[in-house]
N, C-alpha and C. Protein backbone atom coordinates (compact mmCIF):
# COMPACT_ATOMS: atom_id res chain seq x y z
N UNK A 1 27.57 -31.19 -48.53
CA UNK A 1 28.10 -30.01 -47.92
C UNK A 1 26.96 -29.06 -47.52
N UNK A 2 26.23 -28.88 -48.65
CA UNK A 2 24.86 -28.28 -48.09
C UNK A 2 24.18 -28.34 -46.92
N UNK A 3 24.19 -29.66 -46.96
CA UNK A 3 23.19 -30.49 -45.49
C UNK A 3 23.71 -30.46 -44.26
N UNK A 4 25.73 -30.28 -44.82
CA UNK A 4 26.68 -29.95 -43.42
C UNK A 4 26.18 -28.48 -43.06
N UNK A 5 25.93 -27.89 -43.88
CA UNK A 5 25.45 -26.21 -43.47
C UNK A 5 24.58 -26.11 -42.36
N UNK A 6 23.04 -26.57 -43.06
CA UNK A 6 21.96 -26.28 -42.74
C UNK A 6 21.80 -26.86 -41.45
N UNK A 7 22.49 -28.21 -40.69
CA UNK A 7 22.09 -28.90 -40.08
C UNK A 7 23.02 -27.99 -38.89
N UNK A 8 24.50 -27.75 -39.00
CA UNK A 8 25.17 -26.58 -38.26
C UNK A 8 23.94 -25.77 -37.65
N UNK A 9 23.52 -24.92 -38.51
CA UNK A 9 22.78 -23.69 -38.59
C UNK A 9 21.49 -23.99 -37.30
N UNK A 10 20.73 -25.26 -37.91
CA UNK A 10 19.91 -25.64 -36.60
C UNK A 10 20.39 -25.48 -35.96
N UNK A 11 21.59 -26.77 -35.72
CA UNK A 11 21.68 -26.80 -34.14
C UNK A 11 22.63 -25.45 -33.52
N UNK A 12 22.98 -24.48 -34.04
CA UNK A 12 23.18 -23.49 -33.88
C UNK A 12 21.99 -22.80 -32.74
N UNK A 13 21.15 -22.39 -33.76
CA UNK A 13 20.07 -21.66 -33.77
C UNK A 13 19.54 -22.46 -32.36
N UNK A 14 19.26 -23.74 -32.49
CA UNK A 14 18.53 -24.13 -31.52
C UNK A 14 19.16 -24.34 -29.86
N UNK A 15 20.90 -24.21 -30.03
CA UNK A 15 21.52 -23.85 -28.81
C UNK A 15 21.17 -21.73 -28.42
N UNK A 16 21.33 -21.45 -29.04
CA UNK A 16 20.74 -19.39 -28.74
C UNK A 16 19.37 -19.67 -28.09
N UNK A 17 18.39 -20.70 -28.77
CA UNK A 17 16.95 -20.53 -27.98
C UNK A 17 17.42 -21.13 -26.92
N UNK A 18 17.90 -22.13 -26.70
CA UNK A 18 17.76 -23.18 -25.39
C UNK A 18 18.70 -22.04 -23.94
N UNK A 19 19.68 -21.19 -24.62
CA UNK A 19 20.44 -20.81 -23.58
C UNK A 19 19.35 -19.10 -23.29
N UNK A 20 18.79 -19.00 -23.97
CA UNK A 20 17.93 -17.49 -23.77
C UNK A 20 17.43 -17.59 -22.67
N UNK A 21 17.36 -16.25 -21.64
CA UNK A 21 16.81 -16.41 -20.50
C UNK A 21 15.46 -16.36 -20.45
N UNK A 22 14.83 -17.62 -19.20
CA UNK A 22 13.42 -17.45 -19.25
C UNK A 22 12.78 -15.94 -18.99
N UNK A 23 11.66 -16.13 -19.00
CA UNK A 23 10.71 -14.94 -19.67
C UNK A 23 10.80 -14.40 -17.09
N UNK A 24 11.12 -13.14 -17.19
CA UNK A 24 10.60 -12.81 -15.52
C UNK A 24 8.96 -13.06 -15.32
N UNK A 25 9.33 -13.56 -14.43
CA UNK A 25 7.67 -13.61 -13.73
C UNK A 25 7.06 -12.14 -12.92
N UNK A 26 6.04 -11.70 -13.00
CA UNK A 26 5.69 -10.49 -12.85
C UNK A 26 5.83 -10.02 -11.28
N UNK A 27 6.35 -8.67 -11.85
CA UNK A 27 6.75 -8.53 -10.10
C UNK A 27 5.10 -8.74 -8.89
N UNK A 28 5.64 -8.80 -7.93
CA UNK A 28 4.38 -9.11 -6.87
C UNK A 28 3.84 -7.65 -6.82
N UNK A 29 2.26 -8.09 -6.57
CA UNK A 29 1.45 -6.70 -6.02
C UNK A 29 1.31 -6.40 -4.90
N UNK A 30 1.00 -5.42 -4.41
CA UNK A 30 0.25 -5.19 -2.75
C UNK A 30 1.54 -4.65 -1.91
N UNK A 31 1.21 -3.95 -0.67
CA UNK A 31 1.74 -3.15 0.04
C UNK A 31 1.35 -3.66 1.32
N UNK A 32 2.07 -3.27 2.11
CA UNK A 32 1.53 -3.21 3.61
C UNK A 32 2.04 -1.34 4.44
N UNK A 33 0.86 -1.28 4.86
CA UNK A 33 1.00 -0.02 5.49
C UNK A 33 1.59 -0.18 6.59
N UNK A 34 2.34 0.76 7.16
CA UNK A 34 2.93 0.91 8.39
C UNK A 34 3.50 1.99 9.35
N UNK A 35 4.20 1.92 10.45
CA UNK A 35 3.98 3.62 11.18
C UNK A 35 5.01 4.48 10.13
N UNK A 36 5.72 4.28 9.08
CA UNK A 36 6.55 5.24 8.59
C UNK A 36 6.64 5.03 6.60
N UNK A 37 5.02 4.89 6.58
CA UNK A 37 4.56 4.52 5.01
C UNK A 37 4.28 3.40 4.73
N UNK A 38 4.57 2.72 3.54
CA UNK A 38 4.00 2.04 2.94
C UNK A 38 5.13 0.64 2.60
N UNK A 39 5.17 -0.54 2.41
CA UNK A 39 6.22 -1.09 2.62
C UNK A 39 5.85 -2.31 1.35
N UNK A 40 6.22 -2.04 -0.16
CA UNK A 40 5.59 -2.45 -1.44
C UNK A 40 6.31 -3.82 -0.81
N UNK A 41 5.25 -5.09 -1.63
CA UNK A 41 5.60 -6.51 -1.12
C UNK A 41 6.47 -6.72 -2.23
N UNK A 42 7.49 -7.73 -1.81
CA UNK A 42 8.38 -8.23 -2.91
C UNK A 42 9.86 -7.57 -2.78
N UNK A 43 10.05 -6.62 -1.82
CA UNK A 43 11.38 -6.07 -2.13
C UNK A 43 11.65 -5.15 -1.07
N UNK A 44 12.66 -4.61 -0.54
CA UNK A 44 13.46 -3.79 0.46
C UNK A 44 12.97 -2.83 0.40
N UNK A 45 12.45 -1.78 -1.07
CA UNK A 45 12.41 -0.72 -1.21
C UNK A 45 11.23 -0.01 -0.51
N UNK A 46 10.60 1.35 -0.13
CA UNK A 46 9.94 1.55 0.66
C UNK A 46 9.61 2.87 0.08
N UNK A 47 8.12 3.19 0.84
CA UNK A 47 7.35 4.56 0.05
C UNK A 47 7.14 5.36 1.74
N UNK A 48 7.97 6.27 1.93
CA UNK A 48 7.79 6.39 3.23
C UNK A 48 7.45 7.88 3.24
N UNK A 49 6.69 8.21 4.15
CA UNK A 49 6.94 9.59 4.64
C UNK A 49 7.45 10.61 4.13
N UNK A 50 6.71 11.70 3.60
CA UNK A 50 7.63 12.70 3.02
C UNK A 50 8.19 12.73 0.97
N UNK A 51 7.61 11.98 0.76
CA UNK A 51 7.95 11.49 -0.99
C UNK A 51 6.89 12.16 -1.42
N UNK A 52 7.39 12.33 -2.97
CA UNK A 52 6.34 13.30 -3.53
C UNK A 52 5.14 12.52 -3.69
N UNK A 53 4.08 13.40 -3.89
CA UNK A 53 2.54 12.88 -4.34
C UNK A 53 2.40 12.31 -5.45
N UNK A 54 3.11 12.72 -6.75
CA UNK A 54 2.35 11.86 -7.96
C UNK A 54 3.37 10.37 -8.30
N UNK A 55 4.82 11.17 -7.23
CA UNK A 55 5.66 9.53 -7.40
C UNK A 55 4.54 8.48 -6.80
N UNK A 56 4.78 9.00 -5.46
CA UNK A 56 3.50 7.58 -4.57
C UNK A 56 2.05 7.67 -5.29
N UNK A 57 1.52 7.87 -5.80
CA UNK A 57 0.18 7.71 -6.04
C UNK A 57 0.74 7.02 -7.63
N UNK A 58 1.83 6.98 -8.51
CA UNK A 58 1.97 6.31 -9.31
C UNK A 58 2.50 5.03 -9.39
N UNK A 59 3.12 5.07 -7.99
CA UNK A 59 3.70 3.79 -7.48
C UNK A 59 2.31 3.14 -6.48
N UNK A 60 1.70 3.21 -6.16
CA UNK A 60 0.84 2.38 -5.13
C UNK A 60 -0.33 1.98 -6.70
N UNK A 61 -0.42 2.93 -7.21
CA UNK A 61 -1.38 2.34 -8.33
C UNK A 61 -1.05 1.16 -9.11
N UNK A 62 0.59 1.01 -9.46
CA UNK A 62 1.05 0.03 -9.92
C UNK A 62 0.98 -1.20 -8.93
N UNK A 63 1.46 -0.74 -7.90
CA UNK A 63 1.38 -2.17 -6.45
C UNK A 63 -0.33 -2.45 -6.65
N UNK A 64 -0.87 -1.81 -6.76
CA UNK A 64 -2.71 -2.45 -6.41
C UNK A 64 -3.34 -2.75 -7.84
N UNK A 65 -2.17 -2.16 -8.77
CA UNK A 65 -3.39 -2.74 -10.26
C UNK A 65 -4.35 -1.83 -10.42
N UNK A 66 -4.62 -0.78 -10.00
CA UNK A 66 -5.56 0.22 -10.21
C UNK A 66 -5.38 1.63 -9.70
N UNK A 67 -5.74 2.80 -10.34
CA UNK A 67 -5.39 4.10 -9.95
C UNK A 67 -6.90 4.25 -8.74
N UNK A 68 -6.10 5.25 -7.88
CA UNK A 68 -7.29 6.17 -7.13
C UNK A 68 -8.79 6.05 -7.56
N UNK A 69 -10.01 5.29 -7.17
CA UNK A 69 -11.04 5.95 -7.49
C UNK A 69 -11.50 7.58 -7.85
N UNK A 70 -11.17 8.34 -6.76
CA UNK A 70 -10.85 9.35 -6.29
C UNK A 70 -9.55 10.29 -5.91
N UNK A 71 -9.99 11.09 -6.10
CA UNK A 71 -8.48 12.21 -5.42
C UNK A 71 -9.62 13.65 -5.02
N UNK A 72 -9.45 13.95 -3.55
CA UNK A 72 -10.33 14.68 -2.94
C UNK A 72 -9.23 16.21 -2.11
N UNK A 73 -9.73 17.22 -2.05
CA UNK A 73 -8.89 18.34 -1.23
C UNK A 73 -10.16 18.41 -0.26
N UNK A 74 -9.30 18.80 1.52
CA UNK A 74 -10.33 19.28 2.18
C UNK A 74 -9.49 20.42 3.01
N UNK A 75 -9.67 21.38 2.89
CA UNK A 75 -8.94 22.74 3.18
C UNK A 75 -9.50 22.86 4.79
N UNK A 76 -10.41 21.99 5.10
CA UNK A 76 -10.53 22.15 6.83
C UNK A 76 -10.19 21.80 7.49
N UNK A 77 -8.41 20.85 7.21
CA UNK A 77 -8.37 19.53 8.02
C UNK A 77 -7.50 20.61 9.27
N UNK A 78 -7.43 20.36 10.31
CA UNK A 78 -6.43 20.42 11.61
C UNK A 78 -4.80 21.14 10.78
N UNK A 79 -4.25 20.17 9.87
CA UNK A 79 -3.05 20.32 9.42
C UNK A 79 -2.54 20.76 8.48
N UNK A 80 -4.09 21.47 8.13
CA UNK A 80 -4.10 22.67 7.07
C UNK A 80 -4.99 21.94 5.49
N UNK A 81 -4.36 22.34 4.67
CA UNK A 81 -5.12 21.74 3.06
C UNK A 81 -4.85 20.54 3.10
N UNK A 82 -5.33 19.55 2.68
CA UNK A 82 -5.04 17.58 2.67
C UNK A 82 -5.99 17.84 1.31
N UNK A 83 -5.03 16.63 0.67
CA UNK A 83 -5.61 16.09 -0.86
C UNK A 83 -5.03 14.56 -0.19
N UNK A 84 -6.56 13.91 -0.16
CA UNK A 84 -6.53 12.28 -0.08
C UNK A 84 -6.63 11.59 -1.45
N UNK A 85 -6.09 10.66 -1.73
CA UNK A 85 -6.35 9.93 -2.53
C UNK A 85 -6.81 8.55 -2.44
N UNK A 86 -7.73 8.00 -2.98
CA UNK A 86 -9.18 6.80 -2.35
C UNK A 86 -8.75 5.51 -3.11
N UNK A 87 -8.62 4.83 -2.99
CA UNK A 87 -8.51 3.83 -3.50
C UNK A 87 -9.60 2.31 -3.33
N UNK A 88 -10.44 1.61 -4.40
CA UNK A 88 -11.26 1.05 -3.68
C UNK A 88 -11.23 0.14 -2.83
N UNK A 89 -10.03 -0.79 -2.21
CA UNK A 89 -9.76 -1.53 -1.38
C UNK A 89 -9.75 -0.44 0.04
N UNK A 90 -10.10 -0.09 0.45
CA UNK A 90 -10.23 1.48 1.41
C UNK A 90 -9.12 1.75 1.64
N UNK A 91 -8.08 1.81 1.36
CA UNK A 91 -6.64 2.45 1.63
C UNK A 91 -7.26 3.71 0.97
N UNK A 92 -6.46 5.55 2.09
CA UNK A 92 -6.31 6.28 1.53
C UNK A 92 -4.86 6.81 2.07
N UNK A 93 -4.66 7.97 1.02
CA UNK A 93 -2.99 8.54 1.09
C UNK A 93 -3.41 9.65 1.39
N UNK A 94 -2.96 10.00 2.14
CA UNK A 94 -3.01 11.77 2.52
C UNK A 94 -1.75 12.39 2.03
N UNK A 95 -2.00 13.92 1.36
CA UNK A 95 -0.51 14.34 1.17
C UNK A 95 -0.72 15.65 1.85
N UNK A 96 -0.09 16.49 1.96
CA UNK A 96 -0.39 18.17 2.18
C UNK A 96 1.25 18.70 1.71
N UNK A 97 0.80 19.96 1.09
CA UNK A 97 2.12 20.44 0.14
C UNK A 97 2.60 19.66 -0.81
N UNK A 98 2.09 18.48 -1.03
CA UNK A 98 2.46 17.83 -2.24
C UNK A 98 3.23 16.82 -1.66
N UNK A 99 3.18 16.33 -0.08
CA UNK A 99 4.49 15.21 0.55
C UNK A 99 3.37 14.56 0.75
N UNK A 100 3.41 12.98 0.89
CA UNK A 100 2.97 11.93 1.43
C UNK A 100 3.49 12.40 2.73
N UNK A 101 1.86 12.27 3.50
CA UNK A 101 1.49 12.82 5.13
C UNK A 101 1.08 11.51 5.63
N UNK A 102 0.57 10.70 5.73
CA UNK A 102 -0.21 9.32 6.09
C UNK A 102 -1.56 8.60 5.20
N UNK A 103 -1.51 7.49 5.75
CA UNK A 103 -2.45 6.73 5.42
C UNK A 103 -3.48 6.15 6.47
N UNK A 104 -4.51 6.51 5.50
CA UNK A 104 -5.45 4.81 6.51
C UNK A 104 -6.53 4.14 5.31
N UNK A 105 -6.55 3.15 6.61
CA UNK A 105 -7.30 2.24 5.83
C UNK A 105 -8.38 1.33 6.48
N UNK A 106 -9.67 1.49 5.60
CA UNK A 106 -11.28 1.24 6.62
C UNK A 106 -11.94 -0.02 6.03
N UNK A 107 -11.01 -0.65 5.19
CA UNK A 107 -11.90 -1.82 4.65
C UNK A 107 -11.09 -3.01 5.03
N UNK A 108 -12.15 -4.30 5.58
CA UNK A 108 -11.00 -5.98 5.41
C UNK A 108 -10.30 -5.75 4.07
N UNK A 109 -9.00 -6.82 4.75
CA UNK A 109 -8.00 -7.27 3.67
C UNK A 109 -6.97 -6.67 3.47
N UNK A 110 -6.78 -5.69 3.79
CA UNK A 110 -5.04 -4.91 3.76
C UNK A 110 -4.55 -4.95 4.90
N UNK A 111 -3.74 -5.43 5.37
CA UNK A 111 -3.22 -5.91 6.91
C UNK A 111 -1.89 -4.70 6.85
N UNK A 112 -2.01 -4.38 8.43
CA UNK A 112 -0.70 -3.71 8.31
C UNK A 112 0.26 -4.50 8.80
N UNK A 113 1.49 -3.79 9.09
CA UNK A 113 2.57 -4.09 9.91
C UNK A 113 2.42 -4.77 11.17
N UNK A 114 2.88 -5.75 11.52
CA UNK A 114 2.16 -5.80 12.89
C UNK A 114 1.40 -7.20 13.91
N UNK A 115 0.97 -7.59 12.43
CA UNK A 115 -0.41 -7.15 11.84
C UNK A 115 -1.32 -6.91 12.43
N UNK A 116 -1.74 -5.86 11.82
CA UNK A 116 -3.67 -5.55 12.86
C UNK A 116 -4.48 -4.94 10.99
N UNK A 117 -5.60 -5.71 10.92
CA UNK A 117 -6.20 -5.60 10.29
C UNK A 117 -7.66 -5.04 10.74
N UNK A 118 -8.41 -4.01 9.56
CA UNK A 118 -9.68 -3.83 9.61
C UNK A 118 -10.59 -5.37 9.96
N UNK A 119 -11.48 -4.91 10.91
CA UNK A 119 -12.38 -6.47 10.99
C UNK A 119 -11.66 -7.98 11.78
N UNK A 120 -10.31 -7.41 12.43
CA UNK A 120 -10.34 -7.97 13.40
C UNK A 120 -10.64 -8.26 14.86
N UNK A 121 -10.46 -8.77 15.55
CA UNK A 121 -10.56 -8.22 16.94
C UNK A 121 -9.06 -7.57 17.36
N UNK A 122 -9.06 -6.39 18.11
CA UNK A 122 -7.39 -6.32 18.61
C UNK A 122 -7.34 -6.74 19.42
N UNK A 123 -5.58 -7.09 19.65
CA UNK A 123 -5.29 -7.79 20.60
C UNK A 123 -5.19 -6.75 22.30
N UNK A 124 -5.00 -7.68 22.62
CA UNK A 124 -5.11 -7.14 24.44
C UNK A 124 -4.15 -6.37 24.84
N UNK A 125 -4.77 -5.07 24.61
CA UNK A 125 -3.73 -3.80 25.05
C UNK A 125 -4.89 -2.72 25.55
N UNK A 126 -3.88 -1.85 25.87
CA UNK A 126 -4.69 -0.43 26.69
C UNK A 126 -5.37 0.58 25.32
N UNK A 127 -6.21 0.82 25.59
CA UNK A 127 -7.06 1.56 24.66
C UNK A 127 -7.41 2.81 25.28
N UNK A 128 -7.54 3.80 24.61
CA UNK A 128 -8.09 5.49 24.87
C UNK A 128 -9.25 5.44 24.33
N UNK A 129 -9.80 5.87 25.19
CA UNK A 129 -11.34 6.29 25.28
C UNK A 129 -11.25 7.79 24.44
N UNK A 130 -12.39 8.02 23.31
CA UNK A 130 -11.71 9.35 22.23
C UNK A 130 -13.57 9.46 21.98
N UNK A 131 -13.64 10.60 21.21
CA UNK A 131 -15.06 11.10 20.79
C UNK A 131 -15.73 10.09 19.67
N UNK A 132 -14.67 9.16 19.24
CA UNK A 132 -14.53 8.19 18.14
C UNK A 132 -14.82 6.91 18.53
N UNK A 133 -14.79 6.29 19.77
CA UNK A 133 -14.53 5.22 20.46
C UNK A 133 -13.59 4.90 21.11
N UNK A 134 -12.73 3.62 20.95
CA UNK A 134 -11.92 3.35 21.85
C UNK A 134 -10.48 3.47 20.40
N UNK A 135 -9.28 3.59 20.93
CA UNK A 135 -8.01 3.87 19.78
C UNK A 135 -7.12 3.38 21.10
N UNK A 136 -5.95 2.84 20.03
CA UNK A 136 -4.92 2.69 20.59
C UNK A 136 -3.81 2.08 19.47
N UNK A 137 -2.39 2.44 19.93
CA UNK A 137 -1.28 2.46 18.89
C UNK A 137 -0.46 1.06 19.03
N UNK A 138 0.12 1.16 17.92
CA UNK A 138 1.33 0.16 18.05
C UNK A 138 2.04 -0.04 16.73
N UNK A 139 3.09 0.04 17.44
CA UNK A 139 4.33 0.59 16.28
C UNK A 139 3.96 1.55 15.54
N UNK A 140 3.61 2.67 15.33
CA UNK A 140 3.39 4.19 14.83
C UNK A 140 1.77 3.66 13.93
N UNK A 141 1.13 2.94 14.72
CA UNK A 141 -0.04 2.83 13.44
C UNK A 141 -1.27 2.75 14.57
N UNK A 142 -1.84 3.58 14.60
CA UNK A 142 -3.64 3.79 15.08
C UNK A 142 -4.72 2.47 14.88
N UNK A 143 -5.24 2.49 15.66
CA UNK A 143 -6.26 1.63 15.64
C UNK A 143 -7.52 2.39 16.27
N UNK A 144 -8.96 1.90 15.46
CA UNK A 144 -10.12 2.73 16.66
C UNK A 144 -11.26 1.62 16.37
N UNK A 145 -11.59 1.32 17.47
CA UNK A 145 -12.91 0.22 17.60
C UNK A 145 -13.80 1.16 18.40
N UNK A 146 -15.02 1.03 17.09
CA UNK A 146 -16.01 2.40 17.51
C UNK A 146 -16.96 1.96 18.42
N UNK A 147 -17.61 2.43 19.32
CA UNK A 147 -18.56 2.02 20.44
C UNK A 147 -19.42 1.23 19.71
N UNK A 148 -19.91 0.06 20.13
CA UNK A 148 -20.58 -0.96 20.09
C UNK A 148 -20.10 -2.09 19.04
N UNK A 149 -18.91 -1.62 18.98
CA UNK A 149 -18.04 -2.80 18.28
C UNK A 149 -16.73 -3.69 18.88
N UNK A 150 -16.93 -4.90 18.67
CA UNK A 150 -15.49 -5.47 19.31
C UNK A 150 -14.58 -5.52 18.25
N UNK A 151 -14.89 -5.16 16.57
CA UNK A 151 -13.68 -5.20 15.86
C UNK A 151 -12.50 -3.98 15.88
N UNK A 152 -11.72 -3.89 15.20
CA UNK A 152 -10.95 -2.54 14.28
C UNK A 152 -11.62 -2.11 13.32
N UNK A 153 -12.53 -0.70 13.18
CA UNK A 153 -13.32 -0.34 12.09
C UNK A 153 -12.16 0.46 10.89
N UNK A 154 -10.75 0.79 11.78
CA UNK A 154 -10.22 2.10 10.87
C UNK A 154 -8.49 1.79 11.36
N UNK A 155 -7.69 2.08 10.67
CA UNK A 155 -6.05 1.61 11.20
C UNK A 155 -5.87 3.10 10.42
N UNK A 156 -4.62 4.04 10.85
CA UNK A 156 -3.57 4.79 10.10
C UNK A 156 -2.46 5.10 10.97
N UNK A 157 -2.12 6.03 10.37
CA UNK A 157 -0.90 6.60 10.68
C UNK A 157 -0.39 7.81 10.15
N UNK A 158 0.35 8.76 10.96
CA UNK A 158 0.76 9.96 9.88
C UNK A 158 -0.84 11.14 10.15
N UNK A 159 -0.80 12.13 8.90
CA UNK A 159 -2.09 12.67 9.14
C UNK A 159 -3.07 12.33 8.64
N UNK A 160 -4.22 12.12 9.08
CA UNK A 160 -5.38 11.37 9.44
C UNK A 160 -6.66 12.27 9.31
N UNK A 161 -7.10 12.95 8.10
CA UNK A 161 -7.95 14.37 7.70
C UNK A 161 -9.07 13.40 7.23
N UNK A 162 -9.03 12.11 6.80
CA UNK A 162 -10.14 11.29 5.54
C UNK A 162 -10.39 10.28 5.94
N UNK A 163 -11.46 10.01 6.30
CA UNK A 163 -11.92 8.68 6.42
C UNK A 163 -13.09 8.25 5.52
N UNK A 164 -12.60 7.18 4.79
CA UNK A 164 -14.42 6.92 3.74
C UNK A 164 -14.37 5.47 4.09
């Protein structure tokens, strides 16, 4: 009767482990920028325009695995006070009043929407001639290939006070 117990009890026990749900696999990292924010990979949800500053800067830190190198104010920009926040993959966030204002971004490897990446060539469209080089848009996101370059040195969108 004993042995009727114990042996129950296993296979008890060992049907609860077998039906337990597997362990989640970790959500995905990385973002893609675009003309109306930020668009976290893995899911519908979206960091757009206008959201507070320490939500998005606590949420993009989680998407990239790392906080801000930096967080900078420059009280001279065009659109008044801007606090950028730096990140070392060159993505930065601009906020002013405390709203997510735009982004850009000056380094390979973060592709936007689109896609047009830093360090590509762009594709064949009309470009503006600017004090900067040559710029031109598509789908709400900037591009500027600086004189004596055939790549994209810089992509954003939104307000545009920081470039590192």
């Amino acid at each position: 009767m004993r042995l009727a117990v114990l042996l129950a009890s296993a296979l008890v026990a060992g049907c609860t482990l077998a039906t337990s749900p597997a362990p989640e696999s970790p959500a995905p990292r990385g973002l893609t920028p675009d003309g109306e924010g930020l668009q976290p990979a893995g899911t519908d949800l979206r960091i757009d325009f206008g959201r507070a500053q320490d939500g998005v800067i606590d949420a993009v830190t989680r998407l990239l695995g790392q906080p801000p190198a930096d967080i900078t104010r420059n009280p001279e920009c065009g659109a008044g006070l801007v606090t950028a926040a730096y990140w070392p993959n060159g993505l930065t966030l601009n906020f002013t009043q405390g709203d997510f204002t735009g982004w850009v971004v000056t380094e390979p490897g973060l592709a936007t929407a689109g896609p047009l990446a830093v360090g590509q060539l762009p594709p064949a469209v009309a470009m503006e001639e600017t004090t900067l080089g040559r710029e031109f848009e598509r789908n709400g996101v900037w591009a500027l290939v600086e004189d004596g370059s055939p790549e994209i040195s810089a992509l954003w969108s939104g307000t545009t006070c920081f470039f590192r």
